[in-house]
Protein backbone atom coordinates (compact mmCIF):
# COMPACT_ATOMS: atom_id res chain seq x y z
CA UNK A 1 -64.54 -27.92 -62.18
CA UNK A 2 -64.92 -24.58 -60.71
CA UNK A 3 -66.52 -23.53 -63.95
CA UNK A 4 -68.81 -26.41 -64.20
CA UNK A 5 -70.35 -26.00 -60.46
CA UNK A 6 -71.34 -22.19 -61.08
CA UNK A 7 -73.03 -23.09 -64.82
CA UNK A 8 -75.13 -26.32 -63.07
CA UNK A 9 -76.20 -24.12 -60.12
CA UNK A 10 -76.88 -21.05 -62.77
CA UNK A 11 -79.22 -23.60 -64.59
CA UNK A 12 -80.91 -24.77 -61.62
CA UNK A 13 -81.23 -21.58 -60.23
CA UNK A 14 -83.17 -20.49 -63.53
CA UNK A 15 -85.53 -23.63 -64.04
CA UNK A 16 -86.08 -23.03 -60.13
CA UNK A 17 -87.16 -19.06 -61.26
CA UNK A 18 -88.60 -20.26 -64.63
CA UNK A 19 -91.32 -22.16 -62.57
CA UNK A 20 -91.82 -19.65 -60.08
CA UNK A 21 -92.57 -17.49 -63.40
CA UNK A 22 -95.07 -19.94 -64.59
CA UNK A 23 -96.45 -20.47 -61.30
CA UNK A 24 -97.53 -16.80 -60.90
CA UNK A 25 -98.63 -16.42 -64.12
CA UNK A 26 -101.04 -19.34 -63.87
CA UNK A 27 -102.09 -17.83 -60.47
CA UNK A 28 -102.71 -14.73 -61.94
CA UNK A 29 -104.54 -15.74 -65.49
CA UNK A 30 -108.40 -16.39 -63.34
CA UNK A 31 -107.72 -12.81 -61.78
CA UNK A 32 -106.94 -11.00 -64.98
CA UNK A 33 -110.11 -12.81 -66.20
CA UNK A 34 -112.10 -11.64 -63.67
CA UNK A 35 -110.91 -8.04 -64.41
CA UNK A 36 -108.96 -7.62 -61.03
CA UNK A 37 -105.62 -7.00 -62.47
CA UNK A 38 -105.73 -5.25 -65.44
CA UNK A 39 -108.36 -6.82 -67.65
CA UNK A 40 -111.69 -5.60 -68.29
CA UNK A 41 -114.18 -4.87 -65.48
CA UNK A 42 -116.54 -7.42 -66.83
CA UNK A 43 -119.65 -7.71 -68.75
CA UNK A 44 -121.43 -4.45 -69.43
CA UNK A 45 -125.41 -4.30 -69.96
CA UNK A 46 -126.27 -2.08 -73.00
CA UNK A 47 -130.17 -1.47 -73.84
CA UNK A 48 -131.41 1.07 -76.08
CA UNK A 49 -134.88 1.14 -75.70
CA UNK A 50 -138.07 -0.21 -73.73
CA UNK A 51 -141.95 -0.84 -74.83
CA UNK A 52 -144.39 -2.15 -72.39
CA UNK A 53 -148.21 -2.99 -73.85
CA UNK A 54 -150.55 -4.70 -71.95
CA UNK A 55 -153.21 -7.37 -73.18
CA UNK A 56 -157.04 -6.60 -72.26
CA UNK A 57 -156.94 -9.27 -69.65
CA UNK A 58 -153.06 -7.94 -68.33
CA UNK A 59 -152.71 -8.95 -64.75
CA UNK A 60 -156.44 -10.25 -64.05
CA UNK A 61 -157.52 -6.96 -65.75
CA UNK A 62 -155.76 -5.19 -62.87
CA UNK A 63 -153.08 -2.29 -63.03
CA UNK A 64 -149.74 -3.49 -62.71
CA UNK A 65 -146.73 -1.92 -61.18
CA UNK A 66 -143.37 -2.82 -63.85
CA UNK A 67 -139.87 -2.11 -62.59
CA UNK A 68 -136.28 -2.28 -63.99
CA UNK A 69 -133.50 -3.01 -61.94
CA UNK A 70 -130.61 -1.46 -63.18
CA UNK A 71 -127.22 -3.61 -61.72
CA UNK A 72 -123.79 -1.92 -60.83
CA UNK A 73 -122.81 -4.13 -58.46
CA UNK A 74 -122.03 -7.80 -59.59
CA UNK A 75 -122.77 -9.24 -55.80
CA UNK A 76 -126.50 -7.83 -56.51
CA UNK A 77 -127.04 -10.27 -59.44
CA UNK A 78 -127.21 -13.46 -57.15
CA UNK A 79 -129.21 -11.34 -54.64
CA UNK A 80 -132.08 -10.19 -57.38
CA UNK A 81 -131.89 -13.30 -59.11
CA UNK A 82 -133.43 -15.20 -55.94
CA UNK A 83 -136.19 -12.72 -55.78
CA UNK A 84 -140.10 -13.29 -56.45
CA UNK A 85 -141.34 -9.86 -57.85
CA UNK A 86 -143.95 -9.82 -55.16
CA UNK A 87 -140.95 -9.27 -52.43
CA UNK A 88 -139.20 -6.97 -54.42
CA UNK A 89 -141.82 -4.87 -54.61
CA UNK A 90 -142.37 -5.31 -51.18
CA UNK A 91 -138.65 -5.00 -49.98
CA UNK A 92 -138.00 -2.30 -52.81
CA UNK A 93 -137.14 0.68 -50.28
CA UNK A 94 -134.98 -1.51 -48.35
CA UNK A 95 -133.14 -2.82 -51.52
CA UNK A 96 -132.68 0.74 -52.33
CA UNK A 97 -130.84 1.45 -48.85
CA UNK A 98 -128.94 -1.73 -48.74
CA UNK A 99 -127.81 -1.00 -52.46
CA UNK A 100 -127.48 2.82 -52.82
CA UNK A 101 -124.88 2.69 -55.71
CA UNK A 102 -125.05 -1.01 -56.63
CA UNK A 103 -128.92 -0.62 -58.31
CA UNK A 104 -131.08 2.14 -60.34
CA UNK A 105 -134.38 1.54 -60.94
CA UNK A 106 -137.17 2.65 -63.64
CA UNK A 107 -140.88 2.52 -62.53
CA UNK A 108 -143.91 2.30 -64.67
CA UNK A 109 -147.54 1.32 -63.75
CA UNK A 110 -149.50 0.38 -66.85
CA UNK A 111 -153.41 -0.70 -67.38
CA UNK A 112 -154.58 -3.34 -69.58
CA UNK A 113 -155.43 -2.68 -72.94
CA UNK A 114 -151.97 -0.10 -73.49
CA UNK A 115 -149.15 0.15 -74.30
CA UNK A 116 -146.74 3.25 -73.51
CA UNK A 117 -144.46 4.86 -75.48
CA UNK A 118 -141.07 3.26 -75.88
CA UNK A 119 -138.81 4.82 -73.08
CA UNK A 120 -134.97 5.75 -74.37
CA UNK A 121 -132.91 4.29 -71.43
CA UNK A 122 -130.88 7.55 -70.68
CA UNK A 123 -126.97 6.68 -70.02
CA UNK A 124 -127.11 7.36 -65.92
CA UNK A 125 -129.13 4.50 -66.34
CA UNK A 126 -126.70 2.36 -67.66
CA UNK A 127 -124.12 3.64 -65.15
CA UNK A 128 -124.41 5.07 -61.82
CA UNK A 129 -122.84 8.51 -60.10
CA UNK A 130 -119.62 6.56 -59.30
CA UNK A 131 -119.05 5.62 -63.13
CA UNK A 132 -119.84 2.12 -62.53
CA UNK A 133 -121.26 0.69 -65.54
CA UNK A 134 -124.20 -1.37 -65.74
CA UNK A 135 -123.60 -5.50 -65.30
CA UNK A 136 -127.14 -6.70 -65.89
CA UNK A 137 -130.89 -5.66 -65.30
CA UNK A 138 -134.00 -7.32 -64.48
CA UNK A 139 -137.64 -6.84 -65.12
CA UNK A 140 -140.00 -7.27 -62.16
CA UNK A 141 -143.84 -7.29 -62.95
CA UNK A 142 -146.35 -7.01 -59.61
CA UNK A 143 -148.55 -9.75 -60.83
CA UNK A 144 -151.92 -10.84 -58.48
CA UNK A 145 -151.22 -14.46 -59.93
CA UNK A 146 -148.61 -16.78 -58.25
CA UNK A 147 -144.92 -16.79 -59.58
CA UNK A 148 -141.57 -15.37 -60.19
CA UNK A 149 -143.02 -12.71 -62.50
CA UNK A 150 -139.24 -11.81 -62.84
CA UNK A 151 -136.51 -11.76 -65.54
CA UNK A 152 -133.11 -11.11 -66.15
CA UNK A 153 -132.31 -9.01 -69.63
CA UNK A 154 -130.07 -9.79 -72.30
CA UNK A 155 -128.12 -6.60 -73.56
CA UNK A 156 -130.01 -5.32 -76.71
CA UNK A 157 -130.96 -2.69 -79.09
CA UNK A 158 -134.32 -2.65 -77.65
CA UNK A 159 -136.54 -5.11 -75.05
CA UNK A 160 -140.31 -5.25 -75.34
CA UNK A 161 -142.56 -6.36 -72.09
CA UNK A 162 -145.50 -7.51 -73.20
CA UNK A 163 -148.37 -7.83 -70.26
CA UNK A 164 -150.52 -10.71 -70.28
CA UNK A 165 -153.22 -12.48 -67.66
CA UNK A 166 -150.69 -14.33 -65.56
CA UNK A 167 -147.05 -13.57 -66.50
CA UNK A 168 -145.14 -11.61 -69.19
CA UNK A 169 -143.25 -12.11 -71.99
CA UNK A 170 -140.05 -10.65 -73.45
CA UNK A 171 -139.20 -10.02 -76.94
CA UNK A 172 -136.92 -7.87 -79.03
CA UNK A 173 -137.81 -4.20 -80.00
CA UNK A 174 -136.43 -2.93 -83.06
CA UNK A 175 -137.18 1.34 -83.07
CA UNK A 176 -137.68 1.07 -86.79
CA UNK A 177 -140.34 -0.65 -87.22
């Protein structure tokens, strides 16, 4: 009987630690998704190239100030997301301080009627001094008209801004044609 009492509490004892098992494991699964333990440190943004041309009538026939935000930090995304372009580029230097190594950011200023050559996005672009890598990037466009006049990029080969009157558009860039 002996026997018996040390086999039922050996089998109890391991269904007991056979759900503790699973219970970790199924605690641990959304973390390794997330890339906290072990997996991979999430979505990377990859971008080749840029074009910007503006229409004759770009921006009310005005100048207009483009930027690129460059993302290292995932907590940023929500942040720019929420953003009109017309207070980032009012709050841009203070972005920059609050952000130091969570954002980069590529300026142009381009005047209807152009278009400027395509940029190569150079790698400490698409990671930052720490060797943080990229997460996402966003176009802001200083617009006199109303709006968001804002955009988050897909990961590409190559991204072309086109200008117009009131907003801008997006569109794919291929470098060989």
């Amino acid at each position: 009987m002996g026997a018996n009492v040390g086999v039922l509490f050996g089998a109890a004892q391991a269904r007991v630690l056979g759900a503790r098992s699973l219970l970790l494991a199924l605690a641990l699964l959304p973390l390794t998704a997330c890339g906290l333990v072990g997996g991979s440190s999430g979505p990377v943004f990859q971008m080749e190239t840029v074009q910007l041309r503006a229409s004759v009538d770009a921006n009310a026939t005005s100048a207009t100030a483009v930027d690129m935000v460059f993302v290292y930090d995932p907590s940023v995304i929500d942040v720019l997301q929420a953003v009109p372009a017309s207070d980032w580029f009012n709050r841009k230097r203070q972005f920059l301080l609050d952000y130091p190594k969570g954002i980069s950011v590529m300026s142009w200023e381009i005047v209807p009627s152009s278009a400027l050559p395509p940029w190569t996005v150079p790698d400490d672009m698409l990671s930052n001094d720490a060797g943080d890598d990229a997460t996402a990037a966003f176009v802001f466009a200083d617009y006199l008209s109303p709006g968001a006049h804002r955009a988050r990029l897909e990961s590409g080969i190559g991204i072309r801004i086109d200008l117009a009157r009131d907003d801008f558009t997006l569109s794919p860039f291929d470098t060989d044609n």
